[in-house]
Protein backbone atom coordinates (compact mmCIF):
# COMPACT_ATOMS: atom_id res chain seq x y z
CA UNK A 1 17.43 -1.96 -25.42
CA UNK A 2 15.68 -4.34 -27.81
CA UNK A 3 13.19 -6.66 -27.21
CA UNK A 4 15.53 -9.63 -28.48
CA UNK A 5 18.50 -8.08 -25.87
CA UNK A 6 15.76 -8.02 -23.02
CA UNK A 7 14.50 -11.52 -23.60
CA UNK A 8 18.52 -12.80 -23.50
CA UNK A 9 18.61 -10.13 -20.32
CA UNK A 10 16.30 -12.14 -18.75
CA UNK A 11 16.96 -15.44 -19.69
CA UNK A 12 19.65 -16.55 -17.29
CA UNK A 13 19.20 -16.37 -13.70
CA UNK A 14 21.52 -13.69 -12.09
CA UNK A 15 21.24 -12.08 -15.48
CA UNK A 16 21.18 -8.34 -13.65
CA UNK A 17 24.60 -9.43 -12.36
CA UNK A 18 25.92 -10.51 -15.34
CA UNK A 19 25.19 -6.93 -17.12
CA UNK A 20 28.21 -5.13 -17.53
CA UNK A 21 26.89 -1.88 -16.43
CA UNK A 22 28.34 -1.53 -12.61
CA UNK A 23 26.22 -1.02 -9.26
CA UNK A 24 26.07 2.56 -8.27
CA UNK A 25 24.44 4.48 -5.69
CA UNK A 26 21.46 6.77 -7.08
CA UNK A 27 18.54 9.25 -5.68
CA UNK A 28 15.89 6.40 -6.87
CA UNK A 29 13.14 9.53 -7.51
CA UNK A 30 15.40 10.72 -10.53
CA UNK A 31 15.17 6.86 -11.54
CA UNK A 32 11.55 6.49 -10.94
CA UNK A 33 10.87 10.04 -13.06
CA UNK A 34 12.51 8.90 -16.34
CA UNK A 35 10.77 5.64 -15.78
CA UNK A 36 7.12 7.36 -15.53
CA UNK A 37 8.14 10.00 -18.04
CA UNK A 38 9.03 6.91 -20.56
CA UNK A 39 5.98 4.89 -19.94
CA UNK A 40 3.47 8.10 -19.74
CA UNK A 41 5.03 8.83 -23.62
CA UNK A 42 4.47 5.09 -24.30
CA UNK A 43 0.72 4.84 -23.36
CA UNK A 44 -0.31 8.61 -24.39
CA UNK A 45 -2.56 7.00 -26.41
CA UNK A 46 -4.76 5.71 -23.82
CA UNK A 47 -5.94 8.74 -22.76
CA UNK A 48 -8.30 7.03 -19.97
CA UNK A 49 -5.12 5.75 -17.80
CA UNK A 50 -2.92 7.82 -15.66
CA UNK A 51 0.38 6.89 -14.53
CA UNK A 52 1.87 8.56 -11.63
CA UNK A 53 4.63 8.76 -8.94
CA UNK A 54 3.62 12.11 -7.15
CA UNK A 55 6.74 13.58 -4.96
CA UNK A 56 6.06 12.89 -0.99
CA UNK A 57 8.54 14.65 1.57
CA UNK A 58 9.36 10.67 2.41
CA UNK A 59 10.65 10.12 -1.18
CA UNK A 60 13.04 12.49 -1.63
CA UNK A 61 16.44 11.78 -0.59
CA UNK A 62 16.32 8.15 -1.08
CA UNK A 63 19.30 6.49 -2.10
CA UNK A 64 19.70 2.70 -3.42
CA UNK A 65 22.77 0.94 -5.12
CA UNK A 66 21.60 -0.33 -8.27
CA UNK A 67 22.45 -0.60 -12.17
CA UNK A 68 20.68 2.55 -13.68
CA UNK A 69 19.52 1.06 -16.77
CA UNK A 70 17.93 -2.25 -15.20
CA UNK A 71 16.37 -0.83 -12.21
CA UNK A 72 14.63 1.09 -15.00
CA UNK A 73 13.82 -2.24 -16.80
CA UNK A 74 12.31 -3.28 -14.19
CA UNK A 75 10.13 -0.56 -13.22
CA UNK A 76 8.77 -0.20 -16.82
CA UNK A 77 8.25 -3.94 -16.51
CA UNK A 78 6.23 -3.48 -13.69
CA UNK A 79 4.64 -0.33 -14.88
CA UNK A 80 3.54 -2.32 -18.23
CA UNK A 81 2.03 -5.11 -16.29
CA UNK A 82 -0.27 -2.56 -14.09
CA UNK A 83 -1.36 -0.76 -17.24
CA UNK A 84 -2.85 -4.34 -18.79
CA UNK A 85 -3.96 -4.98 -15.62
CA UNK A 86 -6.40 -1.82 -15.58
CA UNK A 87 -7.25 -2.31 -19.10
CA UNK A 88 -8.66 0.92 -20.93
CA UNK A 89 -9.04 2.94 -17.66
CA UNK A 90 -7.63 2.98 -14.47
CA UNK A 91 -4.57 4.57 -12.52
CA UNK A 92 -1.08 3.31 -11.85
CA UNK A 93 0.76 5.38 -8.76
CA UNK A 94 4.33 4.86 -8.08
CA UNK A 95 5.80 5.57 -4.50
CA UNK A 96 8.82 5.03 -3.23
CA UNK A 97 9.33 5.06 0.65
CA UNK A 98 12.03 4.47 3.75
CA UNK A 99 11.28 1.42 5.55
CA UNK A 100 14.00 0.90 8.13
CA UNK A 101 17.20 -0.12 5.90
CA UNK A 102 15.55 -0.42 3.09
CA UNK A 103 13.69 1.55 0.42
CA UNK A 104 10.05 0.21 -1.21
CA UNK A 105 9.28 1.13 -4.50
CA UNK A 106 5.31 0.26 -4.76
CA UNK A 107 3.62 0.17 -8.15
CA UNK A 108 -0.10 -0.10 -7.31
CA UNK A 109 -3.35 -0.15 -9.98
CA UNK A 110 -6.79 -0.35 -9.64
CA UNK A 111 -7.16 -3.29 -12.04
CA UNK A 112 -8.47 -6.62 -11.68
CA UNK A 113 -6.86 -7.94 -9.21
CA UNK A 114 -4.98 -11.67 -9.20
CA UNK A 115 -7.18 -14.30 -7.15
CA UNK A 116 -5.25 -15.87 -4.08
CA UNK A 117 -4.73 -19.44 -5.39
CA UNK A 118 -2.38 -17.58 -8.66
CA UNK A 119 -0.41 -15.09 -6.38
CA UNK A 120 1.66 -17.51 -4.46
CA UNK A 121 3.31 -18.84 -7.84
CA UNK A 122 4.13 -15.56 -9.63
CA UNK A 123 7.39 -14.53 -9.73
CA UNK A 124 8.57 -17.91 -11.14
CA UNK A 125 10.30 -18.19 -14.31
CA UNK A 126 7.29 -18.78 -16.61
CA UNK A 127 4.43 -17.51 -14.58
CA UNK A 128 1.80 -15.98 -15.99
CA UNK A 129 -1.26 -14.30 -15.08
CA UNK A 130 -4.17 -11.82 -17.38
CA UNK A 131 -1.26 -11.72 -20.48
CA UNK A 132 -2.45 -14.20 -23.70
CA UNK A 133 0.86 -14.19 -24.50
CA UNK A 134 2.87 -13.49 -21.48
CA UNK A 135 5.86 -15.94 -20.74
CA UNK A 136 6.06 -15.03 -17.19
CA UNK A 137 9.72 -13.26 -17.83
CA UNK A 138 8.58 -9.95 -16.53
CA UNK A 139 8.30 -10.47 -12.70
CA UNK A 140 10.53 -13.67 -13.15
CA UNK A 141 13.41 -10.90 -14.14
CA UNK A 142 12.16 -7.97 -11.21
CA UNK A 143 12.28 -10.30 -8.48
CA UNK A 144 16.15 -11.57 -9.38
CA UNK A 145 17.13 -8.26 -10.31
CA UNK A 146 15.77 -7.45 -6.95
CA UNK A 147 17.37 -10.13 -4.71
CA UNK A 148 20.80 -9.72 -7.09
CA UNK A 149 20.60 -6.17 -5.38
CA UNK A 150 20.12 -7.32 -1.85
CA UNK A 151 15.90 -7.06 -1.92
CA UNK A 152 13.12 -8.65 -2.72
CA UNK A 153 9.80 -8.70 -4.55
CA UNK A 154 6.59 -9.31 -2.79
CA UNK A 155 2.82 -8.52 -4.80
CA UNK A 156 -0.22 -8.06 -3.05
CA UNK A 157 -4.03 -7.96 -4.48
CA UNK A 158 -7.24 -7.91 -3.99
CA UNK A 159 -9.50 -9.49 -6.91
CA UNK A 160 -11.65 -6.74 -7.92
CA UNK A 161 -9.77 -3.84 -6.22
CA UNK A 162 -6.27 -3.75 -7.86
CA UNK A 163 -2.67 -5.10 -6.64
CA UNK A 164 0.26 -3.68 -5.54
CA UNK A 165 4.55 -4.76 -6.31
CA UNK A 166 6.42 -3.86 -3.43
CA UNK A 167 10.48 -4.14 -4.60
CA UNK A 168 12.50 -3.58 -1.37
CA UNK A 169 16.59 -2.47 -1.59
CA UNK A 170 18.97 -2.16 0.65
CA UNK A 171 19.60 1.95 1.42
């Protein structure tokens, strides 16, 4: 997808509804492994940053219905954000694990951090926090995509240690 069809993606609230691509059921770990596979051949530049989602015997066989291509979106969304947050070093780990009903896909880094007074507000449509020239569309667009699905969107961080996105879907 283009950046011009991404910023109309995410321009309209509900907008992961509105794609025409339907809801299906999918092993999330397949999802998650073209997500990493895309990002790691996106940064293999920046040799000093590793991006991960290492298999756990809790990940496999978890099942979520989403749309393919914009649970993607939204994971290299998320992905993109932790690898400006670490700058020119750091890692970014990917798990995804059962949690009663649900499934949580957690993107943590060892970056920055957010300080407390910022982390309450992101999420909303326009939202920023580290970018220059971030319009706050990013997590604006995970956390409706999320909810669309049935989910949510929650970040914690620790200023100076690194944050963590937690999406949670329905199983």
């Amino acid at each position: 997808a283009s950046k011009k069809n991404c910023a109309a993606a995410i321009s309209s609230p509900g907008a992961a509804i509105a794609s025409s691509e339907v809801q299906s059921v999918h092993l999330l770990s397949s999802l998650i492994d073209v997500a990493v596979a895309e990002r790691r051949t996106e940064y293999r530049s920046k040799t000093n940053i590793e991006i991960s989602a290492p298999p756990t015997s809790q990940s496999y066989g978890l099942f979520a219905k989403v749309q393919s291509t914009e649970f993607k979106r939204m994971l290299s969304n998320l992905i993109n954000n932790a690898v400006e947050a670490v700058g020119e070093r750091g890692q970014i780990v990917i798990h995804a694990t059962p949690s009663k009903d649900n499934v949580v896909i957690s993107i943590s880094d060892n970056g920055e951090g957010i300080p407390a007074e910022r982390l309450a507000s992101l999420g909303t449509r326009g939202i920023t926090f580290g970018k220059p020239n971030g319009r706050g569309l990013g997590l604006f667009h995970a956390k409706e995509t999320a909810k669309a699905w049935g989910g949510d969107l929650k970040i914690e961080s620790v200023e100076g240690k690194g944050t963590i996105v937690k999406v949670t879907l329905p199983r």
